[in-house]
PDB file of N, CA and C in Angstrom:
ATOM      1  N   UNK A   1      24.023   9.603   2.538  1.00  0.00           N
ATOM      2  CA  UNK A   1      23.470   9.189   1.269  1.00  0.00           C
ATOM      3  C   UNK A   1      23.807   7.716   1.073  1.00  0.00           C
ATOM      4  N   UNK A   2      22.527   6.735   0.193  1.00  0.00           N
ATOM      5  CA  UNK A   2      22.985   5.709   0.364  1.00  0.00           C
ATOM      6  C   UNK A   2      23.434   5.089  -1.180  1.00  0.00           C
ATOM      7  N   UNK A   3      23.976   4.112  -1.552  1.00  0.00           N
ATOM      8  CA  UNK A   3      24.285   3.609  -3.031  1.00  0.00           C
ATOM      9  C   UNK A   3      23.294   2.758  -2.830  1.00  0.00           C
ATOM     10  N   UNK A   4      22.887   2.326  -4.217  1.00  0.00           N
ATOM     11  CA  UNK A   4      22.198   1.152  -4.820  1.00  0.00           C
ATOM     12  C   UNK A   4      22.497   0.901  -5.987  1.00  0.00           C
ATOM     13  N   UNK A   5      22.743  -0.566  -5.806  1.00  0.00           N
ATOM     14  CA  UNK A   5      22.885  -1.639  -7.070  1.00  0.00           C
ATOM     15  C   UNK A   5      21.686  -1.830  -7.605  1.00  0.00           C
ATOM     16  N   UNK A   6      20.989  -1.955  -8.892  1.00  0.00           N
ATOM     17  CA  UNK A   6      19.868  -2.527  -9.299  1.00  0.00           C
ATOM     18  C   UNK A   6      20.140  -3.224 -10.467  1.00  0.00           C
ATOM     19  N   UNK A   7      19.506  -4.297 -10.730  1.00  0.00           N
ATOM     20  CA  UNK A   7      19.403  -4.974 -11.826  1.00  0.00           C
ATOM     21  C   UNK A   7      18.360  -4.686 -12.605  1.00  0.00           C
ATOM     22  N   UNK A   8      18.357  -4.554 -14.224  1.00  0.00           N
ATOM     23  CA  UNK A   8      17.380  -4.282 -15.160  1.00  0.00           C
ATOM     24  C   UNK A   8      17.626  -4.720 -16.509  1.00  0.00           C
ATOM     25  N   UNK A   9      16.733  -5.099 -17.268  1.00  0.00           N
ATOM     26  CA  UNK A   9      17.084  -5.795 -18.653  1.00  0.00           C
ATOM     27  C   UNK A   9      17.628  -5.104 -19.071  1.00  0.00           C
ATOM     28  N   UNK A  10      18.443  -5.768 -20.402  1.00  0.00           N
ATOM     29  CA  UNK A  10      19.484  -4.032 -21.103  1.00  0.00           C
ATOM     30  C   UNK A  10      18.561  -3.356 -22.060  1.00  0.00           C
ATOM     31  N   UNK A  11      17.608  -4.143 -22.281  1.00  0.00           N
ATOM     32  CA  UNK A  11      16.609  -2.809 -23.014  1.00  0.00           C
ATOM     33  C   UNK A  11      15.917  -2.014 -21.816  1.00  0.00           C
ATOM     34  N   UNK A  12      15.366  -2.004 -21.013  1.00  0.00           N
ATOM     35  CA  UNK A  12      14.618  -1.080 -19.829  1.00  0.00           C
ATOM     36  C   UNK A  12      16.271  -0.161 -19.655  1.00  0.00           C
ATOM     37  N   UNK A  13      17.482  -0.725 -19.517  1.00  0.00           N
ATOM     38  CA  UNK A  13      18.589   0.415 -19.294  1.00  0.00           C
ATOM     39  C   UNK A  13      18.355   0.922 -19.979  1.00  0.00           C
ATOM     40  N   UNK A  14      18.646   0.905 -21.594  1.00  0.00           N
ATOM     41  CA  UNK A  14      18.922   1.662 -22.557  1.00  0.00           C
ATOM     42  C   UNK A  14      17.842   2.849 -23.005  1.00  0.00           C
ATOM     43  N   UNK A  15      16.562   2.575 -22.232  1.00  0.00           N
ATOM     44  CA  UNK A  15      15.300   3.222 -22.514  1.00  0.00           C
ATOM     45  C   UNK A  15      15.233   4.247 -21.051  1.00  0.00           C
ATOM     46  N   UNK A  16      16.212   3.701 -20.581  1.00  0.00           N
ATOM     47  CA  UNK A  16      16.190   5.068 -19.118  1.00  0.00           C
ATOM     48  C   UNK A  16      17.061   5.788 -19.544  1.00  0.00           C
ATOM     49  N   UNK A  17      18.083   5.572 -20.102  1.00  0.00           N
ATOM     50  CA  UNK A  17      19.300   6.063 -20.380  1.00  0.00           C
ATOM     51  C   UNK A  17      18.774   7.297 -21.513  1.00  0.00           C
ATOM     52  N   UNK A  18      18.137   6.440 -22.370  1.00  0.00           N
ATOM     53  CA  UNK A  18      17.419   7.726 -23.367  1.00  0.00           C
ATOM     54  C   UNK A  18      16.649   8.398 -22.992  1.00  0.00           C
ATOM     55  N   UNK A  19      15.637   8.346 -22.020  1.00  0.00           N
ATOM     56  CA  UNK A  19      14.999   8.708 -20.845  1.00  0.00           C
ATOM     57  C   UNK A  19      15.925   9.914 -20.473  1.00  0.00           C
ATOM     58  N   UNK A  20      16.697   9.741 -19.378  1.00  0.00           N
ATOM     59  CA  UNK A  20      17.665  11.141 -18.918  1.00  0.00           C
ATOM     60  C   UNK A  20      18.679  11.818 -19.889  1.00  0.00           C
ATOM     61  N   UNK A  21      18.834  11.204 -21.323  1.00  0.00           N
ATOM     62  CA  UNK A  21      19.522  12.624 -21.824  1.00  0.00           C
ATOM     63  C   UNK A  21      18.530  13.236 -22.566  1.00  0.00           C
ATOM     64  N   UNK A  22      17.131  12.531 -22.933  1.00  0.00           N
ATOM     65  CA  UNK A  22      15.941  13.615 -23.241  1.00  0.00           C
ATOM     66  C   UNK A  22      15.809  14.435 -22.069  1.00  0.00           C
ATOM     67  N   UNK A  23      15.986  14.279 -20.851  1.00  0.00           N
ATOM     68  CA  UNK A  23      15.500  15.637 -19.931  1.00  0.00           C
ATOM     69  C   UNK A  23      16.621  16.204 -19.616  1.00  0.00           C
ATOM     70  N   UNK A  24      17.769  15.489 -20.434  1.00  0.00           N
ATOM     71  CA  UNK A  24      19.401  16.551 -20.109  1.00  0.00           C
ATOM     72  C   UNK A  24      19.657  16.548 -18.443  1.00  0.00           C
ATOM     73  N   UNK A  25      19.067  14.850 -17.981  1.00  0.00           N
ATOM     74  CA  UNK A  25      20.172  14.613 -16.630  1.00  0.00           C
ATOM     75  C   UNK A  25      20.390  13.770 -16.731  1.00  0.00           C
ATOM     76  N   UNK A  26      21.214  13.210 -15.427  1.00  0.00           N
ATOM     77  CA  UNK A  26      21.788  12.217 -15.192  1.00  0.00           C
ATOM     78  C   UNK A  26      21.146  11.090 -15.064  1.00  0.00           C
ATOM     79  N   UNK A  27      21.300   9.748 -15.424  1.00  0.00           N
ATOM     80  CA  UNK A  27      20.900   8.607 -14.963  1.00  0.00           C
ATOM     81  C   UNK A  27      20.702   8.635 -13.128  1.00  0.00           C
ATOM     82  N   UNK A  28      21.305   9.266 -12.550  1.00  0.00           N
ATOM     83  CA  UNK A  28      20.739   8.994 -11.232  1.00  0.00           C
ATOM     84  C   UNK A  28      20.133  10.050 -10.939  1.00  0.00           C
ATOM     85  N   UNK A  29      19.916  11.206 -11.116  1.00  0.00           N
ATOM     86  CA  UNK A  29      19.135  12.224 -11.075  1.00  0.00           C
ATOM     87  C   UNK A  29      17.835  11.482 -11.590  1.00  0.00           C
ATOM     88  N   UNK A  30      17.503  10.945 -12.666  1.00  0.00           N
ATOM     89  CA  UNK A  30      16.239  10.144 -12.777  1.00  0.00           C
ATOM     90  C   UNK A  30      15.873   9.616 -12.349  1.00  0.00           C
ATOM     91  N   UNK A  31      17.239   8.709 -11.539  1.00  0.00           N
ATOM     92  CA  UNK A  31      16.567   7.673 -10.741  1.00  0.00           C
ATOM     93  C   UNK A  31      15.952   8.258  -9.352  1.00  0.00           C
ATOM     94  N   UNK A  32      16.325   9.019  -9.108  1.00  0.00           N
ATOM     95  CA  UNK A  32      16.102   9.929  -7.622  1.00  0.00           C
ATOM     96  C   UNK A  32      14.510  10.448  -8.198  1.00  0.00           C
ATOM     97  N   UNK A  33      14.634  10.922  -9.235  1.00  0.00           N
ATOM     98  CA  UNK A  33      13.454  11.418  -9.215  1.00  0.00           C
ATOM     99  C   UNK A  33      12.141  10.515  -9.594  1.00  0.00           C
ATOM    100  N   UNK A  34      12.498   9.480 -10.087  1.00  0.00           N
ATOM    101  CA  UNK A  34      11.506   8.234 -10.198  1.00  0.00           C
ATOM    102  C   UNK A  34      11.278   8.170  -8.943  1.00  0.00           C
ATOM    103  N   UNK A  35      12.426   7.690  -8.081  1.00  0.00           N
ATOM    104  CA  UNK A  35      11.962   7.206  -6.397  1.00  0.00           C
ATOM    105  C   UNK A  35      10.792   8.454  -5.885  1.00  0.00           C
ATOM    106  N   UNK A  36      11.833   9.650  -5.698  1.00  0.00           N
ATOM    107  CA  UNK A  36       9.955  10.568  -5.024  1.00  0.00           C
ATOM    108  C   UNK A  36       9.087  10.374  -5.665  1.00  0.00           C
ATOM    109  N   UNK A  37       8.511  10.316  -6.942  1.00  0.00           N
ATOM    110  CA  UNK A  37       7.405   9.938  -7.569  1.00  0.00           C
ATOM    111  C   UNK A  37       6.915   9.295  -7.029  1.00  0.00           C
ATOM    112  N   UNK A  38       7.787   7.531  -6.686  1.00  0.00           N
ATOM    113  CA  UNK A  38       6.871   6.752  -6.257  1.00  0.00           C
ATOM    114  C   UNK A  38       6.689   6.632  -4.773  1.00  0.00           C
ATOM    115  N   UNK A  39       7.470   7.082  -3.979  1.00  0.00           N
ATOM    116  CA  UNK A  39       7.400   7.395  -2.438  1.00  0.00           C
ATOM    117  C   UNK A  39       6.213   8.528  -2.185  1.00  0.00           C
ATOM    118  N   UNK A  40       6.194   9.478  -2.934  1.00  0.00           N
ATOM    119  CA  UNK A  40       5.301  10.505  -3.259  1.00  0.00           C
ATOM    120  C   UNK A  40       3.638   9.786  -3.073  1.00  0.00           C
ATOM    121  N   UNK A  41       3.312   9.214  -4.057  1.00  0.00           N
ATOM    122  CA  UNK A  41       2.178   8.230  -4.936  1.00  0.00           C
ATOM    123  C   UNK A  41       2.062   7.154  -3.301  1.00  0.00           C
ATOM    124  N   UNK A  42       2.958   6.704  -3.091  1.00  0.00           N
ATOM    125  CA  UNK A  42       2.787   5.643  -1.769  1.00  0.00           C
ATOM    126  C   UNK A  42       2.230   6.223  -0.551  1.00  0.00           C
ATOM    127  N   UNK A  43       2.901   7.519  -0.293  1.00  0.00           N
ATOM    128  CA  UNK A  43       2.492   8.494   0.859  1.00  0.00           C
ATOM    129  C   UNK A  43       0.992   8.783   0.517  1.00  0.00           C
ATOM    130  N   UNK A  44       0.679   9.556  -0.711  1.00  0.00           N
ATOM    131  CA  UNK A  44      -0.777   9.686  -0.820  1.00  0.00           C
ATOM    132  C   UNK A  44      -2.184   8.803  -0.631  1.00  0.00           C
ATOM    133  N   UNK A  45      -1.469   7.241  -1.060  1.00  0.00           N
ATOM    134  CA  UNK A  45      -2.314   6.290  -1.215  1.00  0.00           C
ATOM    135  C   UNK A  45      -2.584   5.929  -0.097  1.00  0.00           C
ATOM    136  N   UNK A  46      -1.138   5.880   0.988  1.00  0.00           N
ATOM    137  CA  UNK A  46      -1.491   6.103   2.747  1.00  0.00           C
ATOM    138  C   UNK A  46      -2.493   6.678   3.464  1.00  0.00           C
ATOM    139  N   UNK A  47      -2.238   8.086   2.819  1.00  0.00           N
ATOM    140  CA  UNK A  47      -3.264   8.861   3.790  1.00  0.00           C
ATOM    141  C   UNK A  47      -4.656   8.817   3.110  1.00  0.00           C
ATOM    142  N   UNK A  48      -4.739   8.317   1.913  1.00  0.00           N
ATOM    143  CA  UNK A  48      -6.521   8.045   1.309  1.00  0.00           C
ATOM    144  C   UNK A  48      -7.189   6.950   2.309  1.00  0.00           C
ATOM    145  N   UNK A  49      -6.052   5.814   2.344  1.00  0.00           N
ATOM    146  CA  UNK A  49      -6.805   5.006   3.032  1.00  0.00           C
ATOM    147  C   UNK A  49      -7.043   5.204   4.415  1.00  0.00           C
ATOM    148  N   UNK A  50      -6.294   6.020   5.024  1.00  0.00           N
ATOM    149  CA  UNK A  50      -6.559   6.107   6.220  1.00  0.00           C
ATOM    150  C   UNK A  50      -7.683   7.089   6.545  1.00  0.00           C
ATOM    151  N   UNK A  51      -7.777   7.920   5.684  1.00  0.00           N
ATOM    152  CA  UNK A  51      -9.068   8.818   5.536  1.00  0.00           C
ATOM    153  C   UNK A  51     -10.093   8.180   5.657  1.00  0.00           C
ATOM    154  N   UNK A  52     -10.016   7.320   4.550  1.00  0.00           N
ATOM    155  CA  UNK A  52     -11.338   6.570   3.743  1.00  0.00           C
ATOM    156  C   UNK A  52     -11.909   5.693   4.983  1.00  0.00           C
ATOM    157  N   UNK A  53     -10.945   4.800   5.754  1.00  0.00           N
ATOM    158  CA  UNK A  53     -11.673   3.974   6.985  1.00  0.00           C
ATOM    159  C   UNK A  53     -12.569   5.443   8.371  1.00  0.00           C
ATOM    160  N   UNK A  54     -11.764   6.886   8.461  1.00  0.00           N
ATOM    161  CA  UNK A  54     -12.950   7.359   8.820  1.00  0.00           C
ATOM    162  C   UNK A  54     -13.864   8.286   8.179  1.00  0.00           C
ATOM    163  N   UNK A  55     -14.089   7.631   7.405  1.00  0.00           N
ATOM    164  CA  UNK A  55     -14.748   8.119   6.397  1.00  0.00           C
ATOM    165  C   UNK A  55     -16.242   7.782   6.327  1.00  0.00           C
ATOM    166  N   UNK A  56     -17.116   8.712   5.415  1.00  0.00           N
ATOM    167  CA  UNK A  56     -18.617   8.027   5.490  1.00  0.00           C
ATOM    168  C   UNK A  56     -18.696   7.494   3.929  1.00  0.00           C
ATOM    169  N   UNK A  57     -18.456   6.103   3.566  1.00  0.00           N
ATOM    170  CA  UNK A  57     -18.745   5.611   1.757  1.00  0.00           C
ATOM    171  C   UNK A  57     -19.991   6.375   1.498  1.00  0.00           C
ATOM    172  N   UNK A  58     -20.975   6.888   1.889  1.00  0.00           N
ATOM    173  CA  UNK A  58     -21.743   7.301   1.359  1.00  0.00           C
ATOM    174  C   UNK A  58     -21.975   8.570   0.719  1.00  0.00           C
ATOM    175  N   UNK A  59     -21.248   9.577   1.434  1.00  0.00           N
ATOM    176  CA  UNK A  59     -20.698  10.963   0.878  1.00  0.00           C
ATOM    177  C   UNK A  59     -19.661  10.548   0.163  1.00  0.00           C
ATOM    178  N   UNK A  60     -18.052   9.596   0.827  1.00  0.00           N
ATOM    179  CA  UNK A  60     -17.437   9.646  -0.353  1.00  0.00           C
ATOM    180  C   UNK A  60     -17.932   9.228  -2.121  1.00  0.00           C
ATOM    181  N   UNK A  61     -18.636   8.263  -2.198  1.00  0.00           N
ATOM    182  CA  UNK A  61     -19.227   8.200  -3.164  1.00  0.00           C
ATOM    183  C   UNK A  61     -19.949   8.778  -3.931  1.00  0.00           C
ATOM    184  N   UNK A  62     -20.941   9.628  -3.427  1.00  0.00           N
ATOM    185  CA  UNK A  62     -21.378  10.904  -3.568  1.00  0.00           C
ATOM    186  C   UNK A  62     -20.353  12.121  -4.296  1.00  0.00           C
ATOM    187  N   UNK A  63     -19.272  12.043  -3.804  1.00  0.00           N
ATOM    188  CA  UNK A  63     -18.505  13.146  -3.794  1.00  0.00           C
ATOM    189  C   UNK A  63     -17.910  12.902  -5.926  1.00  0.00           C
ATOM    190  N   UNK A  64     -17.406  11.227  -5.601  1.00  0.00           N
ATOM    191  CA  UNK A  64     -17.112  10.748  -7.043  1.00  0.00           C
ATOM    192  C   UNK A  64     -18.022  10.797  -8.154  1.00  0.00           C
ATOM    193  N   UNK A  65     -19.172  10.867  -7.612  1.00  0.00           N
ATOM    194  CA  UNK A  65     -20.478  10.606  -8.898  1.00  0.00           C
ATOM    195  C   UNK A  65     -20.014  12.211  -9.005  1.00  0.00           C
ATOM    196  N   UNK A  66     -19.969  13.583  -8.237  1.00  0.00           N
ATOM    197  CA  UNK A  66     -20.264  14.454  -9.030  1.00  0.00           C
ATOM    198  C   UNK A  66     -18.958  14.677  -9.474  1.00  0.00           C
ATOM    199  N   UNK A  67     -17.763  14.442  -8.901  1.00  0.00           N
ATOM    200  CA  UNK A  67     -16.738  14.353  -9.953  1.00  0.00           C
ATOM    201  C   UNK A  67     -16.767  14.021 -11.440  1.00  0.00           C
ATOM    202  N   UNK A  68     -16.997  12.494 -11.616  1.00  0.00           N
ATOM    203  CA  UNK A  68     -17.751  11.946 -12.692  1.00  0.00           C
ATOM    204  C   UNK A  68     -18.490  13.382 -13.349  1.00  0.00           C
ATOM    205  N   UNK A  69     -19.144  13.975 -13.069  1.00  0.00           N
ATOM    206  CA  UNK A  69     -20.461  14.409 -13.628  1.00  0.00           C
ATOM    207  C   UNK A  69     -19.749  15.805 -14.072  1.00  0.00           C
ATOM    208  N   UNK A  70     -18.918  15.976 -13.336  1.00  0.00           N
ATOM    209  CA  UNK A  70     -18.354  17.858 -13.499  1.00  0.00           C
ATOM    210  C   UNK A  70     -16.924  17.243 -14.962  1.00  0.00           C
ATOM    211  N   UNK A  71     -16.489  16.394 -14.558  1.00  0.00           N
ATOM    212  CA  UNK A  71     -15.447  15.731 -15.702  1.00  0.00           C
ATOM    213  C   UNK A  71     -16.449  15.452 -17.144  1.00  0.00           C
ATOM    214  N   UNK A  72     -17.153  15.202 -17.214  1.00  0.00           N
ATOM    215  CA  UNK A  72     -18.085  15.052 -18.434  1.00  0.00           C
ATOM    216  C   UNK A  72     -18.902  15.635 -18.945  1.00  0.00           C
ATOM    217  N   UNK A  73     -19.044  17.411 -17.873  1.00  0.00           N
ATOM    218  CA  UNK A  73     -19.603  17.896 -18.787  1.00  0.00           C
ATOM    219  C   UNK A  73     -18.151  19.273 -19.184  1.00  0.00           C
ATOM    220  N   UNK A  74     -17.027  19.081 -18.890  1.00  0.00           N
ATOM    221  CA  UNK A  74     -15.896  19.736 -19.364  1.00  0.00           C
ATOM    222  C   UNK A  74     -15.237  19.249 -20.470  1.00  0.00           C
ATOM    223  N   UNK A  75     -15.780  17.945 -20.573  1.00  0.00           N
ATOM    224  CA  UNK A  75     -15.172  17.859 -22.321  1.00  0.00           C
ATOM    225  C   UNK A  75     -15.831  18.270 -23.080  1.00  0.00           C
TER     226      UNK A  75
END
């Protein structure tokens, strides 16, 4: 396991800090769980793009318009 130092304004602390005793953990338990979030979000955005280059834009686009279209008629 590794440590990290980070620097942050003392208002962004104080707003994490209130942050983890609203979810009743720890300041580093949040922080751990911020990190997979964003390692999470990074991994996905990886494999879109790597999709997307073999990909056909023309179906994918296709695919978004009816997204679009199925999202708007559910509200």
């Amino acid at each position: 396991m590794s440590v990290l130092t980070i620097r942050l304004p003392d208002d962004q602390h104080e707003r994490l800090k209130a942050l983890a005793a609203h979810r009743r953990i720890s300041m580093n338990k949040l922080v751990e769980e911020l990190a997979s979030r964003a390692v999470t979000e990074f991994d996905i955005e990886l494999r879109f793009r790597a999709r997307a280059t073999r990909g056909n834009p023309t179906i994918g686009l296709a695919l978004l318009d009816k997204l679009d279209r199925d999202f708007k008629t559910s509200d």
